[in-house]
PDB file of N, CA and C in Angstrom:
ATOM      1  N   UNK A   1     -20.585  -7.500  95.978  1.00  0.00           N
ATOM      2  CA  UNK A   1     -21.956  -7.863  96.316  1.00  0.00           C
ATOM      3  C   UNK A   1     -22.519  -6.751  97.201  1.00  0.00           C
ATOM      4  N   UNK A   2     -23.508  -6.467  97.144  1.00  0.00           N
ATOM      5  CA  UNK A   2     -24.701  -5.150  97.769  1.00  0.00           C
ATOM      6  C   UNK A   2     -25.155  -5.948  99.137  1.00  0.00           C
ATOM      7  N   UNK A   3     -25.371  -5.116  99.806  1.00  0.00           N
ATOM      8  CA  UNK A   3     -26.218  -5.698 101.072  1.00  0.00           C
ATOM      9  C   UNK A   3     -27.455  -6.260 101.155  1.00  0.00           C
ATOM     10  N   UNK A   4     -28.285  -5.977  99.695  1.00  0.00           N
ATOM     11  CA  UNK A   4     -29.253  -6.272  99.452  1.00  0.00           C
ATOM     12  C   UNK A   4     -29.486  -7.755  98.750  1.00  0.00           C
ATOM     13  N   UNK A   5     -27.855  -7.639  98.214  1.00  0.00           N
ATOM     14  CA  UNK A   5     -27.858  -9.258  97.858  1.00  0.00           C
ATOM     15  C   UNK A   5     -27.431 -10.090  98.519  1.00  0.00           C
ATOM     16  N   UNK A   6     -26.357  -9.638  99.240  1.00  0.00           N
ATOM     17  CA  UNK A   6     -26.084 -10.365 100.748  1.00  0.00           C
ATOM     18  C   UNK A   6     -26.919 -10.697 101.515  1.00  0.00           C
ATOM     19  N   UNK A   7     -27.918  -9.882 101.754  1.00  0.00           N
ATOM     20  CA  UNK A   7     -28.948 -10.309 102.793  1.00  0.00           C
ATOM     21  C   UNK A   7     -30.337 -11.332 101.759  1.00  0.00           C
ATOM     22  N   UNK A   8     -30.556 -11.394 100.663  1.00  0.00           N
ATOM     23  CA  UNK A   8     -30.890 -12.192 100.154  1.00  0.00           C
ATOM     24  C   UNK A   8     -30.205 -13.330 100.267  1.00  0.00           C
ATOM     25  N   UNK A   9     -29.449 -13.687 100.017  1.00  0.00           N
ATOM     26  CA  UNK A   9     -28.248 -14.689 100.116  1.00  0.00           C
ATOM     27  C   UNK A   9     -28.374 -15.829 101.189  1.00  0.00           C
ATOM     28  N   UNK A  10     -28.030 -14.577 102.334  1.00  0.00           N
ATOM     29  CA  UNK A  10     -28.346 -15.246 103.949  1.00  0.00           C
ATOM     30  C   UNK A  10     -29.739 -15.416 104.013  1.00  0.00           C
ATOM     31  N   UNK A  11     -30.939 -14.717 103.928  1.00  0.00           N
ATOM     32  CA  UNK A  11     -32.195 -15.549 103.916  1.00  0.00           C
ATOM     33  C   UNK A  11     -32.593 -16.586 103.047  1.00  0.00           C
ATOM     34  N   UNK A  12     -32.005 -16.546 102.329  1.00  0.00           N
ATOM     35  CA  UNK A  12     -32.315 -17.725 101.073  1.00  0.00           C
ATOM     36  C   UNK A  12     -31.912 -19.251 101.569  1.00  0.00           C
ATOM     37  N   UNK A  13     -30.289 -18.663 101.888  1.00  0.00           N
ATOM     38  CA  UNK A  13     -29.729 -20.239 103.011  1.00  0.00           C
ATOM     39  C   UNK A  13     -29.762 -20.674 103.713  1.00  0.00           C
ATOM     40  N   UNK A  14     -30.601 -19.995 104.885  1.00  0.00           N
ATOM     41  CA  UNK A  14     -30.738 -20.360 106.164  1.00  0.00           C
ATOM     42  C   UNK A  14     -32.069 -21.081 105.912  1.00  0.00           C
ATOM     43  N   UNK A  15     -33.145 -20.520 104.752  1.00  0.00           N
ATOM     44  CA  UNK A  15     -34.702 -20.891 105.050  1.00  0.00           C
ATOM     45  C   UNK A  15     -34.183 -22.462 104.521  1.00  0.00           C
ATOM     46  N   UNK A  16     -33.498 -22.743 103.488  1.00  0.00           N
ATOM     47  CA  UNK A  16     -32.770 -23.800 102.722  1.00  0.00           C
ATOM     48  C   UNK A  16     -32.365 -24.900 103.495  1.00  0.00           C
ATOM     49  N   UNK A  17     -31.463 -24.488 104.627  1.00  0.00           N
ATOM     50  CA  UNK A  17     -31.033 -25.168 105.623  1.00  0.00           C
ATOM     51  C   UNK A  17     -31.524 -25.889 106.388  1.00  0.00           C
ATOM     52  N   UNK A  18     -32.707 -24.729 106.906  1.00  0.00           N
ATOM     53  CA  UNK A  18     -33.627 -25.565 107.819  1.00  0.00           C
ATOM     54  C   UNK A  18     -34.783 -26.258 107.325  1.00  0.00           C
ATOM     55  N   UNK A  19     -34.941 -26.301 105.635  1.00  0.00           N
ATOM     56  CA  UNK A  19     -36.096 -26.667 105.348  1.00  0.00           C
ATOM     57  C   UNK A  19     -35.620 -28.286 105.040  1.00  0.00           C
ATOM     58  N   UNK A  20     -34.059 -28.392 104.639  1.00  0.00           N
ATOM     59  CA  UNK A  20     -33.503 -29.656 104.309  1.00  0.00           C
ATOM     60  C   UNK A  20     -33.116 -30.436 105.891  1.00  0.00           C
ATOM     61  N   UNK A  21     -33.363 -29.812 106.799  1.00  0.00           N
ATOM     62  CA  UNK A  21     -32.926 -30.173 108.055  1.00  0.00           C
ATOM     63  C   UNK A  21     -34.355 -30.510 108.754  1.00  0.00           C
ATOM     64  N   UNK A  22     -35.257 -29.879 108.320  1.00  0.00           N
ATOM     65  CA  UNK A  22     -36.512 -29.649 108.959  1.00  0.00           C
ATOM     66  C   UNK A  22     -37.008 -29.687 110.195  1.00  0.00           C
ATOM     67  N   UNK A  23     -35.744 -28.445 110.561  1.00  0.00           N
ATOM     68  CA  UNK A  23     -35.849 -27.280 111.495  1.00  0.00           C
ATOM     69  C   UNK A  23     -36.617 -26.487 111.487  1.00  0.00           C
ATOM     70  N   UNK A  24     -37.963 -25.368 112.429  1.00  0.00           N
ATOM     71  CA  UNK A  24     -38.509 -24.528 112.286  1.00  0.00           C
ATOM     72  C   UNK A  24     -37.843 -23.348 112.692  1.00  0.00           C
ATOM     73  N   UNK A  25     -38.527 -22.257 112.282  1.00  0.00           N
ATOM     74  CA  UNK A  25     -38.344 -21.337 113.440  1.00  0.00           C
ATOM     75  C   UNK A  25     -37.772 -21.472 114.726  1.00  0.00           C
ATOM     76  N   UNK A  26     -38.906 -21.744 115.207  1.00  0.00           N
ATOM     77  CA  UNK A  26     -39.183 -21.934 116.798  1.00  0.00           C
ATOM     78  C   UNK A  26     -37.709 -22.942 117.015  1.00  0.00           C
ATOM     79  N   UNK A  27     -37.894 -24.136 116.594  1.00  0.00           N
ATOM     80  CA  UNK A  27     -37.121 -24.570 116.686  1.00  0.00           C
ATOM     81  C   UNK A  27     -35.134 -24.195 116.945  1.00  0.00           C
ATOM     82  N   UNK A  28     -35.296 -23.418 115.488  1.00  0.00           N
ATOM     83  CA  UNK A  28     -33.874 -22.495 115.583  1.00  0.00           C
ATOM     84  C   UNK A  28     -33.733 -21.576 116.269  1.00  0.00           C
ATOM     85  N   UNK A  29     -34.743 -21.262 116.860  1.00  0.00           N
ATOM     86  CA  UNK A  29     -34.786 -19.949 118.001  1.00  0.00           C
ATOM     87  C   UNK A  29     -34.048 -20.889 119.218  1.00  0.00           C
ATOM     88  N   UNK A  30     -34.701 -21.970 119.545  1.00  0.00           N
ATOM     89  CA  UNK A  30     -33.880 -23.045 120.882  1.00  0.00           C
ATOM     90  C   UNK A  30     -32.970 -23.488 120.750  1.00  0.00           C
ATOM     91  N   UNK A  31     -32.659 -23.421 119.698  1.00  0.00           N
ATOM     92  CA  UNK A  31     -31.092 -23.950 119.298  1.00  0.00           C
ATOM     93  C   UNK A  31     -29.593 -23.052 119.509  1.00  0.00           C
ATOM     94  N   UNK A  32     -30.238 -21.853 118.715  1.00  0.00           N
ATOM     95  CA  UNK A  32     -29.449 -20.759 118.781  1.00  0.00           C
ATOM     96  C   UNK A  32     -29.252 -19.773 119.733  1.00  0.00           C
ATOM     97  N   UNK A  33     -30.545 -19.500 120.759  1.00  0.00           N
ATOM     98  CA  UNK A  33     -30.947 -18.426 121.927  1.00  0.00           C
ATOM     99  C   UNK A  33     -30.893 -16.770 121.069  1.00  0.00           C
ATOM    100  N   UNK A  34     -31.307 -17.205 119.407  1.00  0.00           N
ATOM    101  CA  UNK A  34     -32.348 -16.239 119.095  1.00  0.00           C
ATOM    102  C   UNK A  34     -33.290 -16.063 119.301  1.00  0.00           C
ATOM    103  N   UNK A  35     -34.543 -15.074 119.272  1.00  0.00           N
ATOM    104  CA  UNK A  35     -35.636 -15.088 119.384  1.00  0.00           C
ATOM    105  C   UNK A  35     -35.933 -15.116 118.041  1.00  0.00           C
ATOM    106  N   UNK A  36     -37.256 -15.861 117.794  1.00  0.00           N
ATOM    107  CA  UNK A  36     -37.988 -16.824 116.526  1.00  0.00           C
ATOM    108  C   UNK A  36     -38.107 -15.186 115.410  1.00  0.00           C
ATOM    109  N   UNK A  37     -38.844 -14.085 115.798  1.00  0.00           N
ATOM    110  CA  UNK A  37     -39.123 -12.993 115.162  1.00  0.00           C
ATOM    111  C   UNK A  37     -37.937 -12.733 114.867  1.00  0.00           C
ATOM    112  N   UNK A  38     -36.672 -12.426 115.549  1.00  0.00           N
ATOM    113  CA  UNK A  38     -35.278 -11.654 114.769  1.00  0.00           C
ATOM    114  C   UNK A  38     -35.362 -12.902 113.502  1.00  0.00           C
ATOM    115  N   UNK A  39     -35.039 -14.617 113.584  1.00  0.00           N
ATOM    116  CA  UNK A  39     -35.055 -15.130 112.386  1.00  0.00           C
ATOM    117  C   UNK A  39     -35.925 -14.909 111.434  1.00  0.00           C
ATOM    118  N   UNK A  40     -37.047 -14.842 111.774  1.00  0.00           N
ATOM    119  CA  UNK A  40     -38.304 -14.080 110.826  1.00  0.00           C
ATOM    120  C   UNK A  40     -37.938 -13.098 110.263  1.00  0.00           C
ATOM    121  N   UNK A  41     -37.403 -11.970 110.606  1.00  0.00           N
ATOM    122  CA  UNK A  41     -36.910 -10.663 110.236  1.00  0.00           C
ATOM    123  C   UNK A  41     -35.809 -10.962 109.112  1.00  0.00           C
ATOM    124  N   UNK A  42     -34.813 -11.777 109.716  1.00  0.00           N
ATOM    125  CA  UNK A  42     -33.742 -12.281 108.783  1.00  0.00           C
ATOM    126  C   UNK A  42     -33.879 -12.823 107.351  1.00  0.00           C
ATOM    127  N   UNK A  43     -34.866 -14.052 107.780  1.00  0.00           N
ATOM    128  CA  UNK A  43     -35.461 -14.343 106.445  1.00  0.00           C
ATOM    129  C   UNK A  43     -36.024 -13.677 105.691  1.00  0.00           C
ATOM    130  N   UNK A  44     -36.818 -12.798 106.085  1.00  0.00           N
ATOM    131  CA  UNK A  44     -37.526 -11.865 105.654  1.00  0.00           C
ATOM    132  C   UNK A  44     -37.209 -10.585 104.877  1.00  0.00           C
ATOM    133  N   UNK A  45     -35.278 -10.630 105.066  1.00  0.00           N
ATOM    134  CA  UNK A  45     -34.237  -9.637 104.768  1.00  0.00           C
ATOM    135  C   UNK A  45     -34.574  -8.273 104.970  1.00  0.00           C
ATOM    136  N   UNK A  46     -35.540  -7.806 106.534  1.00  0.00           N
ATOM    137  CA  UNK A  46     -36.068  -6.882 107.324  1.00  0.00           C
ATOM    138  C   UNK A  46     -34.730  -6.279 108.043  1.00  0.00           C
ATOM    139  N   UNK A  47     -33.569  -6.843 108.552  1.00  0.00           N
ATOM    140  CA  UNK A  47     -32.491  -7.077 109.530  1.00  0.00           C
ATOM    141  C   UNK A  47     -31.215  -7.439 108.785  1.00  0.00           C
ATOM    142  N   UNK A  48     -29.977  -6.662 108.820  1.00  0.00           N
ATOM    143  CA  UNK A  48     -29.105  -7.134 108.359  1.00  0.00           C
ATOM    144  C   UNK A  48     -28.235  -7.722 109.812  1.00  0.00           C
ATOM    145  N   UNK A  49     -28.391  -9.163 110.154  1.00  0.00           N
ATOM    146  CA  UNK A  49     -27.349  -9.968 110.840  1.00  0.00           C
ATOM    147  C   UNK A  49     -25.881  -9.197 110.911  1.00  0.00           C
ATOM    148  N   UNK A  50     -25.484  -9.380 112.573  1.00  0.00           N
ATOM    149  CA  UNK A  50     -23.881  -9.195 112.773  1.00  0.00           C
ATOM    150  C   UNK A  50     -23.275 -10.249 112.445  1.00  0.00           C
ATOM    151  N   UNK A  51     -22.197 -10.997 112.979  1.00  0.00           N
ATOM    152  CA  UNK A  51     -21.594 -12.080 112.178  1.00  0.00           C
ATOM    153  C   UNK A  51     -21.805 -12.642 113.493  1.00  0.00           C
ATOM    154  N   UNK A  52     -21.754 -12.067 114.811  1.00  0.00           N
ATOM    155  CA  UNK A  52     -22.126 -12.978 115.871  1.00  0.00           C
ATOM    156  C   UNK A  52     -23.682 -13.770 115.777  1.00  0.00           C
ATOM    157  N   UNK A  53     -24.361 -13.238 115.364  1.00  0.00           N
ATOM    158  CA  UNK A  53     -25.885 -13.990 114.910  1.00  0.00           C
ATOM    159  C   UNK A  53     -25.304 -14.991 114.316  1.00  0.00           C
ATOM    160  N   UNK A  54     -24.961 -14.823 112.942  1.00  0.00           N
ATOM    161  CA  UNK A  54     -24.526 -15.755 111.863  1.00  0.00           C
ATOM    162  C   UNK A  54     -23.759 -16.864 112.581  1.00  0.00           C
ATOM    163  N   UNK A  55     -22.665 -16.612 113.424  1.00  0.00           N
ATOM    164  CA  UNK A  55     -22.169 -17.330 114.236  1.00  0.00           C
ATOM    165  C   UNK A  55     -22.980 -18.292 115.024  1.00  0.00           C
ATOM    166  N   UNK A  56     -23.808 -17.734 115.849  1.00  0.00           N
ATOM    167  CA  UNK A  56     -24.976 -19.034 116.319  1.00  0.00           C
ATOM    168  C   UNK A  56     -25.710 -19.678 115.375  1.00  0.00           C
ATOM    169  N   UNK A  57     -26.090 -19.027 114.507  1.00  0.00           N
ATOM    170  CA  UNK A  57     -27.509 -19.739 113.549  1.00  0.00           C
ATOM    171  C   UNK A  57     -26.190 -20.824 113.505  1.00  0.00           C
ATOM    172  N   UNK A  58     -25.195 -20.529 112.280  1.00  0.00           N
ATOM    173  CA  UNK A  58     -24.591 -21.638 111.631  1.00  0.00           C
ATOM    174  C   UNK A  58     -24.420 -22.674 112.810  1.00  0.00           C
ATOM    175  N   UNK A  59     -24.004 -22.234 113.869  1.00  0.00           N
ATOM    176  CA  UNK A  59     -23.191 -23.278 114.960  1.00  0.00           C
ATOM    177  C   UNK A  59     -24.690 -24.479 115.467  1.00  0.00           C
ATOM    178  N   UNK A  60     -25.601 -23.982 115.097  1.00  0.00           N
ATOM    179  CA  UNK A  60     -27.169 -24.223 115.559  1.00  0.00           C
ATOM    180  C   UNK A  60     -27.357 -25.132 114.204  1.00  0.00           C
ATOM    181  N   UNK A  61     -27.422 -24.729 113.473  1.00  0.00           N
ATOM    182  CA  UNK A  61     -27.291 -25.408 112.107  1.00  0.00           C
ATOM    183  C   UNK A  61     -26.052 -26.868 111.582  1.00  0.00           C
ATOM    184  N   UNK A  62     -25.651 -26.060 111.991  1.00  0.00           N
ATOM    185  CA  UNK A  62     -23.666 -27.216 111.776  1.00  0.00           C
ATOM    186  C   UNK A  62     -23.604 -26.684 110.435  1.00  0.00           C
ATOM    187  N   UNK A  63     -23.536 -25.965 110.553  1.00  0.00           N
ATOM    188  CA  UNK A  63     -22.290 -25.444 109.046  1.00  0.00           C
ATOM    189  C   UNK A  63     -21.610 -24.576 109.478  1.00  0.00           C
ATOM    190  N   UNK A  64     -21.201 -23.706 107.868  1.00  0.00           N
ATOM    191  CA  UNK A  64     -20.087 -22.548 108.081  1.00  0.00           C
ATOM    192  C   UNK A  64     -21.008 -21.184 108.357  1.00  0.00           C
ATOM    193  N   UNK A  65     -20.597 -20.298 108.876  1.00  0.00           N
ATOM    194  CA  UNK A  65     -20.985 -19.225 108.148  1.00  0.00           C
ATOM    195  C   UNK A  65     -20.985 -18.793 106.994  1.00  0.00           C
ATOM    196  N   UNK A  66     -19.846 -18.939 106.201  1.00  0.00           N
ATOM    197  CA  UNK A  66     -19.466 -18.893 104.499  1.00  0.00           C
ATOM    198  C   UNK A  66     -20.969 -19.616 103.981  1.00  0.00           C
ATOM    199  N   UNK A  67     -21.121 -21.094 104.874  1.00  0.00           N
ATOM    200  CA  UNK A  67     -22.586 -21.608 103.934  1.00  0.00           C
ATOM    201  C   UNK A  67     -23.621 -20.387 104.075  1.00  0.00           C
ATOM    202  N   UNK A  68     -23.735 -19.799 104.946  1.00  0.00           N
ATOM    203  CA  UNK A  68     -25.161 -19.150 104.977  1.00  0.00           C
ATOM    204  C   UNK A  68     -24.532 -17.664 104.014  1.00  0.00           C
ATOM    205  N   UNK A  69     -23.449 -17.645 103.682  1.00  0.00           N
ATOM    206  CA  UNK A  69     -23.576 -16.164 102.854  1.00  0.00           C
ATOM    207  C   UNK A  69     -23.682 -16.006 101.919  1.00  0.00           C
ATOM    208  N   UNK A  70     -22.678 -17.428 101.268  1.00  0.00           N
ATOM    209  CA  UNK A  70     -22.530 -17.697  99.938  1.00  0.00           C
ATOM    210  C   UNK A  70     -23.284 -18.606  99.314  1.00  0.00           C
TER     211      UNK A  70
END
């Protein structure tokens, strides 16, 4: 897999996540102690995420990381 599809991947699941959770932004920004624009960026597949990001979103989320890649 390319980084380009990877990072599709991860924006695709996270917007997924929070849209079935109906979590915002903002919201996942307080959850996680991201700031709302880096998730914007993410989704946006502007930013390729370390795994420590991925690590909060998911932990903010309650899943895996594996959910948000794969």
């Amino acid at each position: 897999m390319d980084s380009n599809a990877l990072n599709k991947n991860i924006a695709d699941n996270i917007r997924q996540i929070r849209a079935k959770n109906r979590i915002s932004q903002d919201e996942l920004s307080e959850l996680s102690g991201i700031s709302q624009q880096y998730i914007c960026k993410i989704e946006n597949e502007k930013v390729n995420p370390s795994i420590y990001i991925l690590y909060k979103i998911a932990n903010s989320l309650k899943v895996t990381v594996n959910d948000l890649v794969y």
